[in-house]
C-alpha atoms as a PDB file:
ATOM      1  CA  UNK A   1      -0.698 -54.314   0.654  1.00  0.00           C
ATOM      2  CA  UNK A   2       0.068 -53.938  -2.807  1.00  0.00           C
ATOM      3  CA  UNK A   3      -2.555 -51.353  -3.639  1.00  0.00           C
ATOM      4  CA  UNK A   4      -1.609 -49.648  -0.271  1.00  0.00           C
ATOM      5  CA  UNK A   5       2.268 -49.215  -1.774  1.00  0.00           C
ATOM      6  CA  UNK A   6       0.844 -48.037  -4.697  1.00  0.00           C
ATOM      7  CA  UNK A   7      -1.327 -45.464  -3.616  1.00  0.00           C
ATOM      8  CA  UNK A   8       1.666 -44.436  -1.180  1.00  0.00           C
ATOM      9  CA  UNK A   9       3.785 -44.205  -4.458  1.00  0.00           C
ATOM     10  CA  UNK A  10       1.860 -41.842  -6.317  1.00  0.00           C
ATOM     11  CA  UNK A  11       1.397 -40.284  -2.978  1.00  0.00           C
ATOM     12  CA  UNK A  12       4.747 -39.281  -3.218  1.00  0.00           C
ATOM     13  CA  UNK A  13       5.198 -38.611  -6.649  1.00  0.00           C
ATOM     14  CA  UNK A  14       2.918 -36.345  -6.427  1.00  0.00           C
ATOM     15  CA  UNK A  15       4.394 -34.670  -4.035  1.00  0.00           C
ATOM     16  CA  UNK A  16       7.719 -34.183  -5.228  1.00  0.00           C
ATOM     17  CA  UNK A  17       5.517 -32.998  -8.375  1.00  0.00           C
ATOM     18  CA  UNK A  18       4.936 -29.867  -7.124  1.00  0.00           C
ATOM     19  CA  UNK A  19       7.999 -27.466  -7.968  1.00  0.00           C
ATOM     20  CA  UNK A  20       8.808 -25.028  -4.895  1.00  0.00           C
ATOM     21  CA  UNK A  21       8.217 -21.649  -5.111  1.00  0.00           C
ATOM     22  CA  UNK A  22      11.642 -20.739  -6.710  1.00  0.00           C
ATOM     23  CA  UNK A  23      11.054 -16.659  -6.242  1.00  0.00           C
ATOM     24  CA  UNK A  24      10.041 -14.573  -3.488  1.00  0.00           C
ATOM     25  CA  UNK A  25       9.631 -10.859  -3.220  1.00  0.00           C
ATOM     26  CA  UNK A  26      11.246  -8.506  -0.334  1.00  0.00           C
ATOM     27  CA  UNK A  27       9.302  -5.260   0.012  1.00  0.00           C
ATOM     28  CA  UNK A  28      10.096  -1.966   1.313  1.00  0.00           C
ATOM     29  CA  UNK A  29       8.111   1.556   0.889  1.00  0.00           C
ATOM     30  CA  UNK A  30       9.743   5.423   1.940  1.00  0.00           C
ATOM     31  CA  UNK A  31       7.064   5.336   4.843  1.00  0.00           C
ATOM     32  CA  UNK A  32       4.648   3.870   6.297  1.00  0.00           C
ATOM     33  CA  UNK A  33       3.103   6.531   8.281  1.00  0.00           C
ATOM     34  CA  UNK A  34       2.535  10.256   6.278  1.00  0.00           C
ATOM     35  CA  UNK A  35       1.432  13.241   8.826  1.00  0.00           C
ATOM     36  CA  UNK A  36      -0.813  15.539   6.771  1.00  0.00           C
ATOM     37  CA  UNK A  37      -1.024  19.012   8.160  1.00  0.00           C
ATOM     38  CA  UNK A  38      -3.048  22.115   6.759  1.00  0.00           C
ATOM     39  CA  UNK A  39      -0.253  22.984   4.034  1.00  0.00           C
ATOM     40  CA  UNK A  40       0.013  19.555   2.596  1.00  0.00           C
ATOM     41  CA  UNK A  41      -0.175  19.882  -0.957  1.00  0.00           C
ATOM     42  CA  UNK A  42       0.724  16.329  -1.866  1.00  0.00           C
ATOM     43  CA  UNK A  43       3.564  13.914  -1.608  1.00  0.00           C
ATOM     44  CA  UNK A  44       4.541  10.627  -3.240  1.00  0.00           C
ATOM     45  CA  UNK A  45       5.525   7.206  -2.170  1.00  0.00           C
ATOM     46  CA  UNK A  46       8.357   5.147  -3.133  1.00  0.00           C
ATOM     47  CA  UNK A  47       8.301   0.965  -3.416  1.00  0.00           C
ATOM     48  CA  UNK A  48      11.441  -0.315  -3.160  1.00  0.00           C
ATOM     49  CA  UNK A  49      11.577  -4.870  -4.341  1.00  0.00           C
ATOM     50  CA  UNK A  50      13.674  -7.048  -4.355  1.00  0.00           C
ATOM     51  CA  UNK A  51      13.436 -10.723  -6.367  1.00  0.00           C
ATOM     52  CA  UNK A  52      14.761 -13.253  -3.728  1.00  0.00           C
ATOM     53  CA  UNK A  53      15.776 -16.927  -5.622  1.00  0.00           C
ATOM     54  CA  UNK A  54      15.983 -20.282  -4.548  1.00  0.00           C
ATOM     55  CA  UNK A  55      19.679 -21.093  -4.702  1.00  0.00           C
ATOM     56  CA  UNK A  56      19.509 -24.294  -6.134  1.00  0.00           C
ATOM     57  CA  UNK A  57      17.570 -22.559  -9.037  1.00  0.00           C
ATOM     58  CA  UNK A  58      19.019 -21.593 -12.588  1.00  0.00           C
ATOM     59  CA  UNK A  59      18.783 -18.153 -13.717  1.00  0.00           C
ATOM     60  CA  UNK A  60      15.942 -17.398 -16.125  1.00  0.00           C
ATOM     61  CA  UNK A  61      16.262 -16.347 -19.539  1.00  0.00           C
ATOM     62  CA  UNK A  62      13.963 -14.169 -19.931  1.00  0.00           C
ATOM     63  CA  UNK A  63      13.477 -10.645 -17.636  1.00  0.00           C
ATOM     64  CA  UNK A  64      10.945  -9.870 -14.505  1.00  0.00           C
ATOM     65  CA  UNK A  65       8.115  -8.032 -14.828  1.00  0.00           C
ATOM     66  CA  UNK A  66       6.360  -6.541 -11.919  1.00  0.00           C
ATOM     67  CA  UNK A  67       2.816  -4.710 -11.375  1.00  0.00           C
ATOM     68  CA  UNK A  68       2.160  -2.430  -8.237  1.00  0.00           C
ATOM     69  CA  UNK A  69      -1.280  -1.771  -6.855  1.00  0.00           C
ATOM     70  CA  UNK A  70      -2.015   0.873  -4.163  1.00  0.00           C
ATOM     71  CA  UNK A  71      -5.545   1.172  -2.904  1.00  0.00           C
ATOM     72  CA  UNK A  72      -6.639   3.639  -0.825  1.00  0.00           C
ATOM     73  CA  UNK A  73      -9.141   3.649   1.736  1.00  0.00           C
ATOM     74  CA  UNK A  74     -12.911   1.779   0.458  1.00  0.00           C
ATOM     75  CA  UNK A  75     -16.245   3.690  -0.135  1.00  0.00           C
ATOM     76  CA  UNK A  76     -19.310   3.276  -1.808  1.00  0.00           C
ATOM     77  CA  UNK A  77     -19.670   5.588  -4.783  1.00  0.00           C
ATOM     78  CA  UNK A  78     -22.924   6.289  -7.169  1.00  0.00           C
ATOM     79  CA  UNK A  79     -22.516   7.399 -10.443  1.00  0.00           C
ATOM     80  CA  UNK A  80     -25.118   9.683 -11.929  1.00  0.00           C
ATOM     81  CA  UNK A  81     -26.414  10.091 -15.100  1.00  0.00           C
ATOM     82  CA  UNK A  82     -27.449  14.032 -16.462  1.00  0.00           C
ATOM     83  CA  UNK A  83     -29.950  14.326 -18.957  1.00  0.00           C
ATOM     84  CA  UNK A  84     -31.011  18.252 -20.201  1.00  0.00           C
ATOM     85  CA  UNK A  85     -34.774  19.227 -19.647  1.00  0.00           C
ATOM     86  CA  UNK A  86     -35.047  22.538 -21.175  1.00  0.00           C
ATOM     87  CA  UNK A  87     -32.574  24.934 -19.782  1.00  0.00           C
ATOM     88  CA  UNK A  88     -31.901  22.434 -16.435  1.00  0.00           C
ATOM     89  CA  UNK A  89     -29.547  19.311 -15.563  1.00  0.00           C
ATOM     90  CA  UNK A  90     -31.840  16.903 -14.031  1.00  0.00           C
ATOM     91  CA  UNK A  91     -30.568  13.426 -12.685  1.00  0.00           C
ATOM     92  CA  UNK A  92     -32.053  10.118 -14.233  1.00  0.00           C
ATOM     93  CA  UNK A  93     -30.798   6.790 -14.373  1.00  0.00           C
ATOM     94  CA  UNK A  94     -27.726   6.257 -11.239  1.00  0.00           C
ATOM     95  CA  UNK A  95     -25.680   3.422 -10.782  1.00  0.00           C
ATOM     96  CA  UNK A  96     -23.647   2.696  -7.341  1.00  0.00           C
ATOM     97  CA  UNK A  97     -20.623   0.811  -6.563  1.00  0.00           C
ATOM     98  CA  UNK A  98     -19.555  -0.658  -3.759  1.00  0.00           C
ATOM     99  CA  UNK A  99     -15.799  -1.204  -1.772  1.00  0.00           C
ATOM    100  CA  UNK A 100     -14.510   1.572  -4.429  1.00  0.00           C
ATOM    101  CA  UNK A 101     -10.820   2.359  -3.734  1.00  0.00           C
ATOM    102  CA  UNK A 102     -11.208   6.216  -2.614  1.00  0.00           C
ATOM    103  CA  UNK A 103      -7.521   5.986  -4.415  1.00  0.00           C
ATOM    104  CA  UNK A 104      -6.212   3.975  -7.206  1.00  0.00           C
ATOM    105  CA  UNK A 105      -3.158   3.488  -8.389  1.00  0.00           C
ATOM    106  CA  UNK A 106      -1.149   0.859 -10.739  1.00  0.00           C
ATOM    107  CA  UNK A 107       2.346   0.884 -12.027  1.00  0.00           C
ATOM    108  CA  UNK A 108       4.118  -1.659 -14.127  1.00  0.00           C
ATOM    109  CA  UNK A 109       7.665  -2.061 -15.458  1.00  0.00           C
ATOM    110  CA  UNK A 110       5.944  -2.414 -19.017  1.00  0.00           C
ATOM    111  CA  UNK A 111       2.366  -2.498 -21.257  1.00  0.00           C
ATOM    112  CA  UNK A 112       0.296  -4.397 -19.116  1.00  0.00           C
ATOM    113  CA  UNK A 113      -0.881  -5.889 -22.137  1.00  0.00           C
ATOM    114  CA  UNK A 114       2.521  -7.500 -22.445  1.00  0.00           C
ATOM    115  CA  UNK A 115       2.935  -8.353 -18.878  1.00  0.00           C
ATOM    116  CA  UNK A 116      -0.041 -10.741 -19.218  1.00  0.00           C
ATOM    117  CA  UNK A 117      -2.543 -11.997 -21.274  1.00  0.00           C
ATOM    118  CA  UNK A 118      -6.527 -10.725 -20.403  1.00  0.00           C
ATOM    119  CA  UNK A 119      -7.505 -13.759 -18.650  1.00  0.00           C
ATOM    120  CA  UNK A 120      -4.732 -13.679 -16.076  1.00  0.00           C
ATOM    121  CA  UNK A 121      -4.886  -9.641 -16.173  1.00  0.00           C
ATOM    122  CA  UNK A 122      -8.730 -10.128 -14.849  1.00  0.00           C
ATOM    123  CA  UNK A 123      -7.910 -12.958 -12.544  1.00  0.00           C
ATOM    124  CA  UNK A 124      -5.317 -11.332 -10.839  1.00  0.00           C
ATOM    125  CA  UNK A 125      -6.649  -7.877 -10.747  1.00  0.00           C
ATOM    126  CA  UNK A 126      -3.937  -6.036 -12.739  1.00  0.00           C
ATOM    127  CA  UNK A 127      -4.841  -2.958 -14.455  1.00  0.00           C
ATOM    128  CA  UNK A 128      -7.649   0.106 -13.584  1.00  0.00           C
ATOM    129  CA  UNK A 129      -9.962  -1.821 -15.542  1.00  0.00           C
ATOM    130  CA  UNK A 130      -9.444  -5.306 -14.479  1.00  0.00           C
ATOM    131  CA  UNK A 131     -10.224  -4.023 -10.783  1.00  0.00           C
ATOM    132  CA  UNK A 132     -13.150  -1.987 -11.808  1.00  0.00           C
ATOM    133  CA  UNK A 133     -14.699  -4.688 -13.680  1.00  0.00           C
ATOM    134  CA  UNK A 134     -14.098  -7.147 -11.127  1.00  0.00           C
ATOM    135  CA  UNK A 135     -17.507  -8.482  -9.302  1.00  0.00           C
ATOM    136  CA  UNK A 136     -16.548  -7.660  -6.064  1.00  0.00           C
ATOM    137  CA  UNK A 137     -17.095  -3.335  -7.651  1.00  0.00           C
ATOM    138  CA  UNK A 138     -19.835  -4.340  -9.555  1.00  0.00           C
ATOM    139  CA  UNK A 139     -21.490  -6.961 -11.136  1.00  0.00           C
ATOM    140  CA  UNK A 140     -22.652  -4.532 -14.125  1.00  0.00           C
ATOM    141  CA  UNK A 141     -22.283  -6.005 -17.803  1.00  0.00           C
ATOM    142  CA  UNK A 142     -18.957  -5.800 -19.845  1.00  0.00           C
ATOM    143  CA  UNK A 143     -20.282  -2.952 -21.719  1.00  0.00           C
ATOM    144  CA  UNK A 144     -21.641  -0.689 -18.702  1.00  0.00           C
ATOM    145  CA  UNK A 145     -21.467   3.413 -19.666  1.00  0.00           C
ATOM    146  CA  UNK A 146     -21.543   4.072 -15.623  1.00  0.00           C
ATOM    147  CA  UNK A 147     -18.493   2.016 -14.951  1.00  0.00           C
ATOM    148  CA  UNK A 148     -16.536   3.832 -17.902  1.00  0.00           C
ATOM    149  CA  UNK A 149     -17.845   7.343 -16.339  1.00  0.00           C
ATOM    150  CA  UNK A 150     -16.205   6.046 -13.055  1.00  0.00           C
ATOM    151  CA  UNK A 151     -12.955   4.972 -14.628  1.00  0.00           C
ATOM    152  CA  UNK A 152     -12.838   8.717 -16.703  1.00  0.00           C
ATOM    153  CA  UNK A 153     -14.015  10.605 -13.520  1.00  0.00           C
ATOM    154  CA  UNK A 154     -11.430   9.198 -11.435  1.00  0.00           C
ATOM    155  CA  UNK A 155      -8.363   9.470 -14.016  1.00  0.00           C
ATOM    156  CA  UNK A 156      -9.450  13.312 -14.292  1.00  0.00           C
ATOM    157  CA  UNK A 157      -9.171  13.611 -10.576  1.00  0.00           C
ATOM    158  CA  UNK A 158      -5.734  12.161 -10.019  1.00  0.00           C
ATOM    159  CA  UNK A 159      -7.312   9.794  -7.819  1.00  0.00           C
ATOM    160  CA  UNK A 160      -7.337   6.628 -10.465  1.00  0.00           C
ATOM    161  CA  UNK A 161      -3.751   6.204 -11.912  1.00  0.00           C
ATOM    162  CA  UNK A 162      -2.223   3.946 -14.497  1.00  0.00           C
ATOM    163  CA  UNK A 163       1.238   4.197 -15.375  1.00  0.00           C
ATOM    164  CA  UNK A 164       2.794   1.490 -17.715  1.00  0.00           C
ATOM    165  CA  UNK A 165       6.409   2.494 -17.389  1.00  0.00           C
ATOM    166  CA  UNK A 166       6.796   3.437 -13.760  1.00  0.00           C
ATOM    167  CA  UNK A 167       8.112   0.298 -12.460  1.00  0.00           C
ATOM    168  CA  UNK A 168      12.073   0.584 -12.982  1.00  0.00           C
ATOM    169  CA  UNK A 169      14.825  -2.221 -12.692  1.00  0.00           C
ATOM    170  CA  UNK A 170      18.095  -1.028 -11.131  1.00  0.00           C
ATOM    171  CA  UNK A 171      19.315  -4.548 -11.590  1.00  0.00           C
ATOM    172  CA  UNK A 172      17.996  -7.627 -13.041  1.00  0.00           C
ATOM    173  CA  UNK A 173      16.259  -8.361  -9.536  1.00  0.00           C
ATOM    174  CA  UNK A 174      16.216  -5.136  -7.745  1.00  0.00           C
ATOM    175  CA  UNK A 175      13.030  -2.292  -8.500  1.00  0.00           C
ATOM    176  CA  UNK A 176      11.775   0.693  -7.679  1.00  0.00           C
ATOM    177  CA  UNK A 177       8.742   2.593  -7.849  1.00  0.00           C
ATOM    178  CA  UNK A 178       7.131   6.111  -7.325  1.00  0.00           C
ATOM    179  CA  UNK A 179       3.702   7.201  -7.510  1.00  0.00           C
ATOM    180  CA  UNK A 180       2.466  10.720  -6.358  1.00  0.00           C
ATOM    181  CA  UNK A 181      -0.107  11.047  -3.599  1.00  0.00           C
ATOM    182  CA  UNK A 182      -2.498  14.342  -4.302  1.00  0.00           C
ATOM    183  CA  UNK A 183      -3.886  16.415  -2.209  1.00  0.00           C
ATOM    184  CA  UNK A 184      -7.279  15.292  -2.552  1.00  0.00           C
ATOM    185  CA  UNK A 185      -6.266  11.792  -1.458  1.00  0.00           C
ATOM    186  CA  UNK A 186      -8.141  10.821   1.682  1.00  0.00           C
ATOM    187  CA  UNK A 187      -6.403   9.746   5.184  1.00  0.00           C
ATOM    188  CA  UNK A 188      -6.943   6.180   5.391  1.00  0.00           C
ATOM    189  CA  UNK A 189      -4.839   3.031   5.163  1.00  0.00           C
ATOM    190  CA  UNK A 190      -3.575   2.479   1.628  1.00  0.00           C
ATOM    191  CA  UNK A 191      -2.693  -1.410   0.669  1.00  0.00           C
ATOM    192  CA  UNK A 192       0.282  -1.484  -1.824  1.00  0.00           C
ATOM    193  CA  UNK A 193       0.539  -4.857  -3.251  1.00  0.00           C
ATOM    194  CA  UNK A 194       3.648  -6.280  -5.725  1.00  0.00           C
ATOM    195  CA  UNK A 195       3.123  -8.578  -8.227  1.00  0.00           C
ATOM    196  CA  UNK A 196       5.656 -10.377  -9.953  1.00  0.00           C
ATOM    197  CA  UNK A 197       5.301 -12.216 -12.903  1.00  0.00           C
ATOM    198  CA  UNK A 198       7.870 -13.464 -15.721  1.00  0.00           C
ATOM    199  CA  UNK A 199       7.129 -14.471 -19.375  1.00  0.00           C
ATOM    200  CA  UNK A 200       3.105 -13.831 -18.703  1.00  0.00           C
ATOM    201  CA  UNK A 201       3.349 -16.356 -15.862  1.00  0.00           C
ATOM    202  CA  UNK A 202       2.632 -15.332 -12.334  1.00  0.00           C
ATOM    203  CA  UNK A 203       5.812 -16.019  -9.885  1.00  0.00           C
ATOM    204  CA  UNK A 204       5.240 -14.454  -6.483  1.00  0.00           C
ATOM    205  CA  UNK A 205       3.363 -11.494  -4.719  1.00  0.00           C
ATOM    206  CA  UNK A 206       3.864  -9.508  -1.538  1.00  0.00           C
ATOM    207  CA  UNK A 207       2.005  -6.747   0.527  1.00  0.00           C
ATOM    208  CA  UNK A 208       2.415  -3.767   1.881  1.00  0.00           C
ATOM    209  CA  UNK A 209       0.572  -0.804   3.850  1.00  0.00           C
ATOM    210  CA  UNK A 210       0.641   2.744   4.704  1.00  0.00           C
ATOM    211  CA  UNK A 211      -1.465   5.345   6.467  1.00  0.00           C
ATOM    212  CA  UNK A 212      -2.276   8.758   5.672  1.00  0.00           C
ATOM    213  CA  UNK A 213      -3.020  10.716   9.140  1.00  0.00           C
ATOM    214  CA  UNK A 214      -3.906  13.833  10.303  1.00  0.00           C
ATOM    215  CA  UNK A 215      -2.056  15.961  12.657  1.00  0.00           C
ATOM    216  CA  UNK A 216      -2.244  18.950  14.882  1.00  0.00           C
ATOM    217  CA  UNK A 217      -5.364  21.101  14.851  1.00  0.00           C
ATOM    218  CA  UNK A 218      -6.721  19.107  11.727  1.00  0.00           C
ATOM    219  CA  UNK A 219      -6.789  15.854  13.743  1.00  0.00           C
ATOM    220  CA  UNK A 220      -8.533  17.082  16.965  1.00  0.00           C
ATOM    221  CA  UNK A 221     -11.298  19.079  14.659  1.00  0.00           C
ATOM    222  CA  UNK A 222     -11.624  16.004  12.806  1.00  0.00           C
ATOM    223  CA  UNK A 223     -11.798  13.899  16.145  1.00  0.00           C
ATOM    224  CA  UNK A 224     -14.644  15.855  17.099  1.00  0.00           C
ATOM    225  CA  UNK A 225     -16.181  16.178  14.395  1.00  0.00           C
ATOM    226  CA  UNK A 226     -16.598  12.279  14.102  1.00  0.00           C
ATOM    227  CA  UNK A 227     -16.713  11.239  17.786  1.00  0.00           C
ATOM    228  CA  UNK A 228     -18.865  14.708  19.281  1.00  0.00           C
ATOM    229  CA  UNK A 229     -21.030  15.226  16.139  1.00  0.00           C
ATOM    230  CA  UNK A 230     -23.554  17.200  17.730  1.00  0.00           C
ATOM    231  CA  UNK A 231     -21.426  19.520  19.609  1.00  0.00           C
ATOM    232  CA  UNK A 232     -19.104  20.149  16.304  1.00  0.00           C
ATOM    233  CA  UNK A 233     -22.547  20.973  14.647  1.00  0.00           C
ATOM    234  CA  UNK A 234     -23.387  23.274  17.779  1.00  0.00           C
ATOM    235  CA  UNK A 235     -20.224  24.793  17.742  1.00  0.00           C
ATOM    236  CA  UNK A 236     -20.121  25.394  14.238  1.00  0.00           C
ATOM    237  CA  UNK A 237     -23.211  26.967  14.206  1.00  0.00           C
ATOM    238  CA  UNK A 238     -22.399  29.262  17.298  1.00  0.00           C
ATOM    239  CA  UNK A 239     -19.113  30.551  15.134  1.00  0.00           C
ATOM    240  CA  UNK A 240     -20.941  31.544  12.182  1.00  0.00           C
ATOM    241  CA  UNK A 241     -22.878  33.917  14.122  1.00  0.00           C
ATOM    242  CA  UNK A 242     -20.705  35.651  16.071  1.00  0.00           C
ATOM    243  CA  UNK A 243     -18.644  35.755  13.181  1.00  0.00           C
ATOM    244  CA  UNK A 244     -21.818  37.552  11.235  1.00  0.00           C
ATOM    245  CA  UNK A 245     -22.369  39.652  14.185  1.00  0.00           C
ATOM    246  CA  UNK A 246     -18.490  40.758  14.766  1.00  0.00           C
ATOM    247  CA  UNK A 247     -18.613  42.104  10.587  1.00  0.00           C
ATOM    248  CA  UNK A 248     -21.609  43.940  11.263  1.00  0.00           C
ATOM    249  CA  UNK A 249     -20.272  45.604  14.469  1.00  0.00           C
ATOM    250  CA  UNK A 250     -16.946  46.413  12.756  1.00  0.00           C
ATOM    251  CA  UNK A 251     -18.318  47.628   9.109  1.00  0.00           C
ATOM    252  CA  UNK A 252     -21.199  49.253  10.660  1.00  0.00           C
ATOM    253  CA  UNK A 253     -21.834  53.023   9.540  1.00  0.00           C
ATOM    254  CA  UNK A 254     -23.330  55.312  11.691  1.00  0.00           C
END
């Protein structure tokens, strides 16, 4: 009985241990749906937060910091490396990478750097390269040239994006967010996930999502295109030559 009491009494010291979560985060974004017709030429999203705290908890001394991460729809990428033979570009060594956001994006209220040390950074997935060195991209070694080429490709596209100073506080608890959407962005769903962290520690985090979708003619061409392959192809095919057959009828000189 007596080692029974005690085992019940750690039990529930151990329990009582455990602190509560004392934050929370509320998350809004400016839409969650985003009709792309054939003049889009871009937009941008906006992530509105808000730092919910327990009531029974005293305020903290120090200020919130908070990382966003949008990822856009996954692919599997190879990255090629060009190597002169006389006056050609041949291909040689390749590498590929798998479940690569086909968009990237990260925004923090402050140096990531500062935000957290390199250890939690990696563990948590904060930062371009955090994610792109993370296992589940590739399991390539620390000093990989192919995984840098990715990282540079992408920045130069707009499609990787890393901006340290995006994240701004309109009160102690309340944020907001923007981060443009290019052109070249694919239609997909995008996951938009909040962390929020204070003093390098880890406090809370909260997810969002939003699509990118075609509309009008786009979306039925692209409908058939993916669901009646072989009649798009067909189709196609039939175009091109009574387009080339209308231009020689009209320029034709007799």
């Amino acid at each position: 009985m007596r080692a029974l009491a005690l085992l019940l009494g750690l039990a529930a010291y151990g329990l009582t241990a455990i602190p509560a979560a004392a934050e929370s985060l509320v998350v809004s974004l400016s839409f969650t749906r985003l009709a792309i017709t054939s003049n889009y030429a871009g937009s941008s999203v906006a992530i509105f937060g808000a730092v919910e705290r327990d009531a029974q908890m005293a305020a903290r001394r120090g200020a919130y910091d908070v990382v966003v991460t949008i990822r856009g729809p996954r692919q599997s990428l190879t990255v090629r490396e060009k190597e002169a033979l006389g006056p050609l570009w041949v291909n040689r060594a390749q590498r590929k990478f798998a479940e690569v956001p086909a968009f990237l994006a990260v925004l923090a209220s402050r140096p990531l750097a500062e935000v957290a040390d390199e250890a939690t950074r990696r563990r948590l997935r904060l930062g371009l390269r955090a994610i792109v060195e993370s296992p589940e991209m590739t399991a390539s070694p620390e000093d990989d040239p192919f995984r840098d080429a990715l990282l540079r490709l992408r920045r130069s596209e707009r499609l990787f994006v890393e901006n340290e100073a995006a994240v701004r506080f309109l009160t102690p608890t309340v944020f907001r967010a923007t981060v443009p959407l290019p052109a070249r962005a694919p239609v997909g769903a995008y996951d938009v996930e909040v962390a929020l962290l204070a003093g390098t520690v880890p406090l809370a985090r909260e997810s969002a999502r939003f699509d990118l979708v075609k509309t009008g003619v786009e979306q039925g061409l692209a409908s058939v295109a993916r669901d009646w392959s072989l009649l798009y192809g067909v189709g196609t095919g039939v175009l091109a030559l009574l387009s080339g057959w209308l231009a020689s009828v009209i320029f034709r000189r007799d």
